[in-house]
N, C-alpha and C. Protein backbone atom coordinates (compact mmCIF):
# COMPACT_ATOMS: atom_id res chain seq x y z
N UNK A 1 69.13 113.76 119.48
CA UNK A 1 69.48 113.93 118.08
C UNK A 1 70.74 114.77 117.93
N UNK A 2 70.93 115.81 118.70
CA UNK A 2 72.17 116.88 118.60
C UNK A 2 73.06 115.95 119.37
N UNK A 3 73.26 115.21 119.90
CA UNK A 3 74.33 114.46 120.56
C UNK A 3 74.83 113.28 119.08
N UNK A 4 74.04 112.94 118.60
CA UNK A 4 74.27 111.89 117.60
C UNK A 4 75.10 112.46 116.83
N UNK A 5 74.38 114.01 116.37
CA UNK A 5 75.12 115.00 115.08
C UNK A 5 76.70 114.90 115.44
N UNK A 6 76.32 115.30 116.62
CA UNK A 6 77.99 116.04 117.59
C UNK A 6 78.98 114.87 117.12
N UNK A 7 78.53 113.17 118.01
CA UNK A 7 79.34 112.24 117.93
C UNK A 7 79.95 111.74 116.49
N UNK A 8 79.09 111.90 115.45
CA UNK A 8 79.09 111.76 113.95
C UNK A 8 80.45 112.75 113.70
N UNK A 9 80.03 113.78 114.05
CA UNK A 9 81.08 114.81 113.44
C UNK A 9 82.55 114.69 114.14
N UNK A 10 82.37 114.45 115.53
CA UNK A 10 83.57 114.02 115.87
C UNK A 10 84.28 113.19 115.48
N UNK A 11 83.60 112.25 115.40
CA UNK A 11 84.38 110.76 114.83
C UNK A 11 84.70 110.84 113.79
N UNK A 12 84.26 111.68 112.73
CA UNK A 12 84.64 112.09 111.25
C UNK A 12 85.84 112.77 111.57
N UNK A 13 86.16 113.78 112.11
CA UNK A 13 86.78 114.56 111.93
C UNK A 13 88.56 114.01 112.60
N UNK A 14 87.95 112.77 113.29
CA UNK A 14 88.79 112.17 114.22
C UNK A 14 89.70 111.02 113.29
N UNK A 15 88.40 110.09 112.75
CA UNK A 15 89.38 109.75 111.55
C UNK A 15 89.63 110.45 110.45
N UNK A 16 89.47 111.45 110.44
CA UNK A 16 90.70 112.50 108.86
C UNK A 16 91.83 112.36 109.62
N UNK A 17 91.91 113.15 111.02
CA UNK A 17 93.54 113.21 111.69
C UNK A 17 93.78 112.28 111.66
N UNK A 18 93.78 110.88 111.96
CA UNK A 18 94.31 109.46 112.12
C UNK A 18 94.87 109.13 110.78
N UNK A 19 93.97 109.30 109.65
CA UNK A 19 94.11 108.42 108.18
C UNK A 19 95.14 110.02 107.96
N UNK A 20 95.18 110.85 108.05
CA UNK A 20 96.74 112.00 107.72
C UNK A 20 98.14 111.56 108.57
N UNK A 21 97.88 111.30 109.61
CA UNK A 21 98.93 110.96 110.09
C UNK A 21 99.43 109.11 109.77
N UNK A 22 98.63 108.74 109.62
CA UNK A 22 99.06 107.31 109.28
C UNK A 22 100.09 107.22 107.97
N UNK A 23 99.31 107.87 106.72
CA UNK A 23 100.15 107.97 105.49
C UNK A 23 101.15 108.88 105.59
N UNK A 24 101.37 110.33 107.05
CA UNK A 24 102.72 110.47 106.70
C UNK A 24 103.86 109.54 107.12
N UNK A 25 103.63 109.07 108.28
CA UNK A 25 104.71 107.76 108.74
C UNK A 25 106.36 108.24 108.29
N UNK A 26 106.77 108.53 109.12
CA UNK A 26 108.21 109.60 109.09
C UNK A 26 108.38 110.18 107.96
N UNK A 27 107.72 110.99 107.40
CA UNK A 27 107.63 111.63 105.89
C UNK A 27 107.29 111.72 105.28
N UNK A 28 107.27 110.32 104.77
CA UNK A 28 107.52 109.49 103.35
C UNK A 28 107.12 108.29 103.37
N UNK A 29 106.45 107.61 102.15
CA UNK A 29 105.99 106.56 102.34
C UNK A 29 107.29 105.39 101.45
N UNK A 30 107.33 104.07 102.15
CA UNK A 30 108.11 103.40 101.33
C UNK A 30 107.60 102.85 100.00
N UNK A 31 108.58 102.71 99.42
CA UNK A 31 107.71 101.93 98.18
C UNK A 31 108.31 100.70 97.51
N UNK A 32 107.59 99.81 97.17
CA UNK A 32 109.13 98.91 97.15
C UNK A 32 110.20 99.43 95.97
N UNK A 33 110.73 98.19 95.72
CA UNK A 33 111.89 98.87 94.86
C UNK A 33 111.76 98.58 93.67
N UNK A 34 110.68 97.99 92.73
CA UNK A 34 110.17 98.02 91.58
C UNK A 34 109.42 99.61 90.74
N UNK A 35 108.30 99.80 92.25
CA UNK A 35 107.60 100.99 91.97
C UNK A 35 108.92 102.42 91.67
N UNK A 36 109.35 102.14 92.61
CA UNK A 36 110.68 103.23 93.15
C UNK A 36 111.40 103.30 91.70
N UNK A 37 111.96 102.25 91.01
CA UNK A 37 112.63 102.23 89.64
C UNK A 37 111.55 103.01 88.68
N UNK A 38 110.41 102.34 89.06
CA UNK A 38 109.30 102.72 87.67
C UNK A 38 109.27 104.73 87.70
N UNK A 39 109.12 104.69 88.89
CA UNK A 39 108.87 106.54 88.72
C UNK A 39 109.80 107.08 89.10
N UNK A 40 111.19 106.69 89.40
CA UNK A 40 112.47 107.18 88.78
C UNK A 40 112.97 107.77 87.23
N UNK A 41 112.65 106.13 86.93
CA UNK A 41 112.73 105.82 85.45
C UNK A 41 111.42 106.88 84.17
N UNK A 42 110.88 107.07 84.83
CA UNK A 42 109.40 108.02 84.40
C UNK A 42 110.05 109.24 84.25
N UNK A 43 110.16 109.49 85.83
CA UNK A 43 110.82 110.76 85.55
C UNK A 43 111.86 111.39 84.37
N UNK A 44 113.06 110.60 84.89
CA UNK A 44 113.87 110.76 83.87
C UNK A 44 113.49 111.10 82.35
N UNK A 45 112.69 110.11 82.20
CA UNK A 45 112.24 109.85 80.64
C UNK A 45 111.89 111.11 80.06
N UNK A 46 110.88 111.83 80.88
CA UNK A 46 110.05 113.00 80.76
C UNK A 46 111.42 114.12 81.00
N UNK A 47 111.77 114.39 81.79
CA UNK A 47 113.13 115.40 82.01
C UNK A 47 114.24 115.16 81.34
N UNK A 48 114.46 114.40 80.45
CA UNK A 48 115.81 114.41 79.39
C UNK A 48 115.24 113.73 78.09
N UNK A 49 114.19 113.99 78.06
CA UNK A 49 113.68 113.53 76.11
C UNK A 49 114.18 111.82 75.81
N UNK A 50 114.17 110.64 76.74
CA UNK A 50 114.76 109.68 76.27
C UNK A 50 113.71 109.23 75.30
N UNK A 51 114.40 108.39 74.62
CA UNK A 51 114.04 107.21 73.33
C UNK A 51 113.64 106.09 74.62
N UNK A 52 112.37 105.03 73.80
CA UNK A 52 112.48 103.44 74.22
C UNK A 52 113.17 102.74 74.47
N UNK A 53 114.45 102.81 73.64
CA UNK A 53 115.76 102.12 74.11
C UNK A 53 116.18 102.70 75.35
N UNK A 54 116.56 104.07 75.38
CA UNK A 54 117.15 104.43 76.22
C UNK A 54 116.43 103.84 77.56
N UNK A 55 115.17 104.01 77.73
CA UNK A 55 113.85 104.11 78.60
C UNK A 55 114.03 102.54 79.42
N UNK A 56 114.34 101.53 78.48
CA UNK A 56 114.59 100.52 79.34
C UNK A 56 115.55 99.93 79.78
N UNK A 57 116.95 100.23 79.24
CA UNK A 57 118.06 100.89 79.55
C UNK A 57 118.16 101.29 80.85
N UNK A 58 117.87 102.41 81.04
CA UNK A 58 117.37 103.36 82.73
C UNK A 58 116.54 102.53 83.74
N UNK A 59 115.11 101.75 83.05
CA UNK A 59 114.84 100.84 83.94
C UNK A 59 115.44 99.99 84.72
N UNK A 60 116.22 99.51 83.91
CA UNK A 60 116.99 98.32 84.06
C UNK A 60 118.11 98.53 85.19
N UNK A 61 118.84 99.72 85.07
CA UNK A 61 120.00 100.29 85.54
C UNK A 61 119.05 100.99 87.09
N UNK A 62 118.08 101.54 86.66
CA UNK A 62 117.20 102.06 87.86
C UNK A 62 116.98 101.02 89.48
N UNK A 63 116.37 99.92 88.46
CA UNK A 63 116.11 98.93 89.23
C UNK A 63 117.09 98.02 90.33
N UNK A 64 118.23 97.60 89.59
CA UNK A 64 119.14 97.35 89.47
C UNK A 64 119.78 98.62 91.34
N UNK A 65 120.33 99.67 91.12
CA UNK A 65 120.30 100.92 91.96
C UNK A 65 119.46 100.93 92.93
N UNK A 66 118.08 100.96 93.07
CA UNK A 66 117.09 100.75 94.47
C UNK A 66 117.37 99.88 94.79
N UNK A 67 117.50 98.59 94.44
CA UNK A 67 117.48 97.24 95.21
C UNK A 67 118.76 97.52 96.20
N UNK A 68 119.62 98.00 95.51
CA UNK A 68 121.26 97.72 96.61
C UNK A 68 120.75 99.06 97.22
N UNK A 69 120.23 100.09 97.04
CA UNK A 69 120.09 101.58 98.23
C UNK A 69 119.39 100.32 99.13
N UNK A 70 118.52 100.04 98.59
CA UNK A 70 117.24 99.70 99.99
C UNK A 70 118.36 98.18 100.74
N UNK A 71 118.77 97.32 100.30
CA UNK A 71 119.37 96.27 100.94
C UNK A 71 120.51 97.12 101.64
N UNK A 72 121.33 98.19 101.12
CA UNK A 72 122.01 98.54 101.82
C UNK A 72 121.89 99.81 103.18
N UNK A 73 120.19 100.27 102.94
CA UNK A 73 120.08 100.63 103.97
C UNK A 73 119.40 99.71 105.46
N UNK A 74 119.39 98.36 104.60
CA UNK A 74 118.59 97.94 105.97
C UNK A 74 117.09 97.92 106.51
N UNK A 75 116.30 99.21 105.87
CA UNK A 75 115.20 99.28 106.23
C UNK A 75 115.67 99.63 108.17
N UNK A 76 116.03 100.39 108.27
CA UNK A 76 116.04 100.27 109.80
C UNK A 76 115.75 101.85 110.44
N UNK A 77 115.23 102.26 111.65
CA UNK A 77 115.11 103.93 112.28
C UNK A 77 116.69 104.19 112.17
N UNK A 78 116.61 105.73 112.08
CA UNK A 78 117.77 106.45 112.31
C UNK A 78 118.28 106.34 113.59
N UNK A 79 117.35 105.81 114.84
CA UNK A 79 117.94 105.60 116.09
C UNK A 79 118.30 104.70 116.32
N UNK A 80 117.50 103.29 115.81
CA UNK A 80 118.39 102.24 116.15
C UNK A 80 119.40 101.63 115.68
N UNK A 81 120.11 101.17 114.22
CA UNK A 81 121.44 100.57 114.46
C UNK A 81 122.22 102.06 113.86
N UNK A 82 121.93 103.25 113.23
CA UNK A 82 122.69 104.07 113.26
C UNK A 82 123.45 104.90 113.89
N UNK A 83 122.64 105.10 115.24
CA UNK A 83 123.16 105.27 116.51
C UNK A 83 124.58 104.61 116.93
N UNK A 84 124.10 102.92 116.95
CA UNK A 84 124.92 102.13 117.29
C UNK A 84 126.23 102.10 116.74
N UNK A 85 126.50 102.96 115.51
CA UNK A 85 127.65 102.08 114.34
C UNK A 85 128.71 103.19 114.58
N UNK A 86 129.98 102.82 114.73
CA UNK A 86 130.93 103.20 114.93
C UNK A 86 131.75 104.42 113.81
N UNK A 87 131.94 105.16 114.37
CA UNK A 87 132.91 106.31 113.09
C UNK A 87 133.32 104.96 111.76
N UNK A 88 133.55 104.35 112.19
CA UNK A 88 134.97 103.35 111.17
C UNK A 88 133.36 103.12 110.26
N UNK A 89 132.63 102.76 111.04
CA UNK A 89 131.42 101.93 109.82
C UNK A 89 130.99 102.93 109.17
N UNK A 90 130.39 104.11 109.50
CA UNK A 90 129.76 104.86 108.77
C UNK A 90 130.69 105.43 107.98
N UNK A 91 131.84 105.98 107.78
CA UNK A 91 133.15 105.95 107.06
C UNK A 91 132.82 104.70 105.87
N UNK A 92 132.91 103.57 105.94
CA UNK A 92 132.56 102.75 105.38
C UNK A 92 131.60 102.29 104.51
N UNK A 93 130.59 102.82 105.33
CA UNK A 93 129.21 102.75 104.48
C UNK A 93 129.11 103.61 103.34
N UNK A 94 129.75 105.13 104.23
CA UNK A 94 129.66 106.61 103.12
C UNK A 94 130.20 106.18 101.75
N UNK A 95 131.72 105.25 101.96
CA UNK A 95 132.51 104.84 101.13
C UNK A 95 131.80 104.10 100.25
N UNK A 96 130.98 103.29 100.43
CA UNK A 96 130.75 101.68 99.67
C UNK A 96 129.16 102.74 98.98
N UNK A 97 128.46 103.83 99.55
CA UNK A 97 127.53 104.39 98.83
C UNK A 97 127.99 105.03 98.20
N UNK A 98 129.08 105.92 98.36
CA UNK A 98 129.82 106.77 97.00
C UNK A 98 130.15 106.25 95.81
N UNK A 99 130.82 105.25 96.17
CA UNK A 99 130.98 104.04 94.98
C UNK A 99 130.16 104.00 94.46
N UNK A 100 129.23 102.96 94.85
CA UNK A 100 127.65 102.98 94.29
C UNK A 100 127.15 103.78 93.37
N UNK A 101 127.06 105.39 93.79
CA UNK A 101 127.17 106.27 93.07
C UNK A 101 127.58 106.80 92.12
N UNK A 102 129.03 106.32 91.73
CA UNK A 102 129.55 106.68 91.22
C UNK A 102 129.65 105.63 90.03
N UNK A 103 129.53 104.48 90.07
CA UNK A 103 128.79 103.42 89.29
C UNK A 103 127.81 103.38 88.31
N UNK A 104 126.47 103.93 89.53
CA UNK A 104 125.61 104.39 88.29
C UNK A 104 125.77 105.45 87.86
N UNK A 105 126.02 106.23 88.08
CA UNK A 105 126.42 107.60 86.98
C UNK A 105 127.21 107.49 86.00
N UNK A 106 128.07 106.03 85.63
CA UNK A 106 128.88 105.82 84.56
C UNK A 106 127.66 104.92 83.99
N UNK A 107 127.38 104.16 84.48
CA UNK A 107 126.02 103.50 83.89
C UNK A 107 125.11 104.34 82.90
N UNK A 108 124.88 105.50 83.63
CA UNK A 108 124.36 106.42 82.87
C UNK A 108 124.51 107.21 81.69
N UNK A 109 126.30 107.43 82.10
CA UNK A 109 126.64 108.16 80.80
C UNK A 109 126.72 107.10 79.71
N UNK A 110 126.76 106.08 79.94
CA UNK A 110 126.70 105.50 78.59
C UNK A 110 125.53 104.61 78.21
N UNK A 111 124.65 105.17 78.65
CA UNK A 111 123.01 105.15 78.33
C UNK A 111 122.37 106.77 77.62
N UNK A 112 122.90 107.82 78.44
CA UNK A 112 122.20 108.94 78.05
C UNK A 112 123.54 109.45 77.04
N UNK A 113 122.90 110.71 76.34
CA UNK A 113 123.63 111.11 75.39
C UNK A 113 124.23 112.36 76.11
N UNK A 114 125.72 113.15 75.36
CA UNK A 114 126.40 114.16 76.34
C UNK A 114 125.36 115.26 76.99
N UNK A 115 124.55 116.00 76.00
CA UNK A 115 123.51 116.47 76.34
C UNK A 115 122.77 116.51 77.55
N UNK A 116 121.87 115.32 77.37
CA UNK A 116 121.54 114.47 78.46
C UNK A 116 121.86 114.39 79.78
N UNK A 117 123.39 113.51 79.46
CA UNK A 117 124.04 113.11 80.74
C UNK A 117 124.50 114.71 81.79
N UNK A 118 125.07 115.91 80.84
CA UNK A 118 125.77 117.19 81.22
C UNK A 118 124.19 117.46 81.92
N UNK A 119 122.36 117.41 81.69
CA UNK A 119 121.71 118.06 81.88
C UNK A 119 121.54 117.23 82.89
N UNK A 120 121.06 116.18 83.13
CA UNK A 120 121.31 115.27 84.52
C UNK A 120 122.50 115.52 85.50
N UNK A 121 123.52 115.90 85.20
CA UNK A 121 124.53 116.51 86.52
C UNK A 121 124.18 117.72 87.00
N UNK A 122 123.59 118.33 86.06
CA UNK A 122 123.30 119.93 86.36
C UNK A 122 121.92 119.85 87.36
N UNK A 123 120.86 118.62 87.03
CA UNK A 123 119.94 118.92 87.82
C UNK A 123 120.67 118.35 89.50
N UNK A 124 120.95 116.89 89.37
CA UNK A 124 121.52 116.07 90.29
C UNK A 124 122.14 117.72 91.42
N UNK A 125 123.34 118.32 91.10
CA UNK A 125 123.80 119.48 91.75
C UNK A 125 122.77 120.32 92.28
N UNK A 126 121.90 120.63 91.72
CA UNK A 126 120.48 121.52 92.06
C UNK A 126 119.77 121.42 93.09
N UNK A 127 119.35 119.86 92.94
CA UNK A 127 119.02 118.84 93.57
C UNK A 127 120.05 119.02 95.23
N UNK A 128 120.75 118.17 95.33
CA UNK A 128 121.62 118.35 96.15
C UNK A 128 121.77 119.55 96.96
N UNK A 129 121.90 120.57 96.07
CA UNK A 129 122.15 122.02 96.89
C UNK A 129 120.67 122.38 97.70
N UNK A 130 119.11 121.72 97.15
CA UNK A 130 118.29 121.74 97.85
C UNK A 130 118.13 121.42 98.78
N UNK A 131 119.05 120.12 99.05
CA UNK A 131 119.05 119.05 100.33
C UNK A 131 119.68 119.80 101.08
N UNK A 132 120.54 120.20 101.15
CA UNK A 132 121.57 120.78 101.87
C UNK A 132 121.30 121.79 102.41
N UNK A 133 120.17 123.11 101.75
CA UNK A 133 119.74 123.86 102.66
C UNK A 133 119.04 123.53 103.46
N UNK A 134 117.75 122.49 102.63
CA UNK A 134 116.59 122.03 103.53
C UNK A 134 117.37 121.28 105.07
N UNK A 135 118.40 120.46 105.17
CA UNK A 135 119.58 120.02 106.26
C UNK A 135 119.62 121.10 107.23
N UNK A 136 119.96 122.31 106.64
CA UNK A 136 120.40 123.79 107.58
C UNK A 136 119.43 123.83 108.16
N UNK A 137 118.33 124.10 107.17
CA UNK A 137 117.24 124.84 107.65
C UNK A 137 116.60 123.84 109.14
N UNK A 138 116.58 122.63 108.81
CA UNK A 138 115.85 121.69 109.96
C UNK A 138 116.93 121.90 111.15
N UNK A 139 118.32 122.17 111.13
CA UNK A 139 119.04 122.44 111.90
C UNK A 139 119.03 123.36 112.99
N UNK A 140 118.54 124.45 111.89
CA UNK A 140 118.47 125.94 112.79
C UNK A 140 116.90 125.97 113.40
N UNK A 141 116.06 125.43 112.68
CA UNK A 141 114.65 124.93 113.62
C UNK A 141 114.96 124.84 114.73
N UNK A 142 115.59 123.69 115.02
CA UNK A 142 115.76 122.33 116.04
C UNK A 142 116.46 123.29 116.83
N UNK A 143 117.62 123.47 116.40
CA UNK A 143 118.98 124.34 116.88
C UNK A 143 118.40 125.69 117.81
């Protein structure tokens, strides 16, 4: 009977670690690029007071934005074709995502109001400056 308990509890405890590590899967889970627009677009809504109009507006423009991130990343590991790609490409790529970027953020301003749009750059920067330590910080880990 104490062997049964034992094996019970092991195996429980064996699949928690399995089903935790499965859903982290390098981080983050993917999502496609509908969901990805929808709680983008959520967000936003809730963090800059939009209107209905505006709301599908942003969807639209949201949606629109994931599809080309995700086609233009490939879906692929950081080791395999990124490794592979030459200064000139990733130069290239940086280029053709800045653009991108810089696209929808005009998209934006003339969806959101000055307000709005000025309080969305201010977070976007915030944002960013988070990445950038969190970057260091995994650096000097590793490092």
């Amino acid at each position: 009977m104490k062997r049964i308990v034992f094996w019970m509890v092991a195996l429980l405890l064996m699949s928690g670690v399995a089903m935790a590590q499965a859903n982290r899967q390098g981080g983050r889970q993917q999502m496609d690029p509908k969901t990805r627009a929808q709680r983008m677009t959520e967000r936003m809504v809730k963090e800059y007071s939009l209107n209905e109009d505006q709301k599908q507006q942003l969807l639209d423009v949201n949606l629109a934005w994931v599809e080309k991130m995700a086609a233009n990343q490939g879906r692929h590991s950081k080791d395999d074709k990124a490794a592979r790609m030459t200064k000139e490409e990733r130069e290239k790529k940086a280029a053709e995502m800045k653009k991108s970027r810089e696209d929808y953020d005009a998209q934006l301003k003339k969806i959101l109001t000055k307000e709005q749009y000025d309080s969305y750059v201010k977070k976007q920067a915030e944002r960013e400056k988070q990445m950038k330590e969190g970057r260091q910080n995994r650096q000097k880990r590793q490092g």
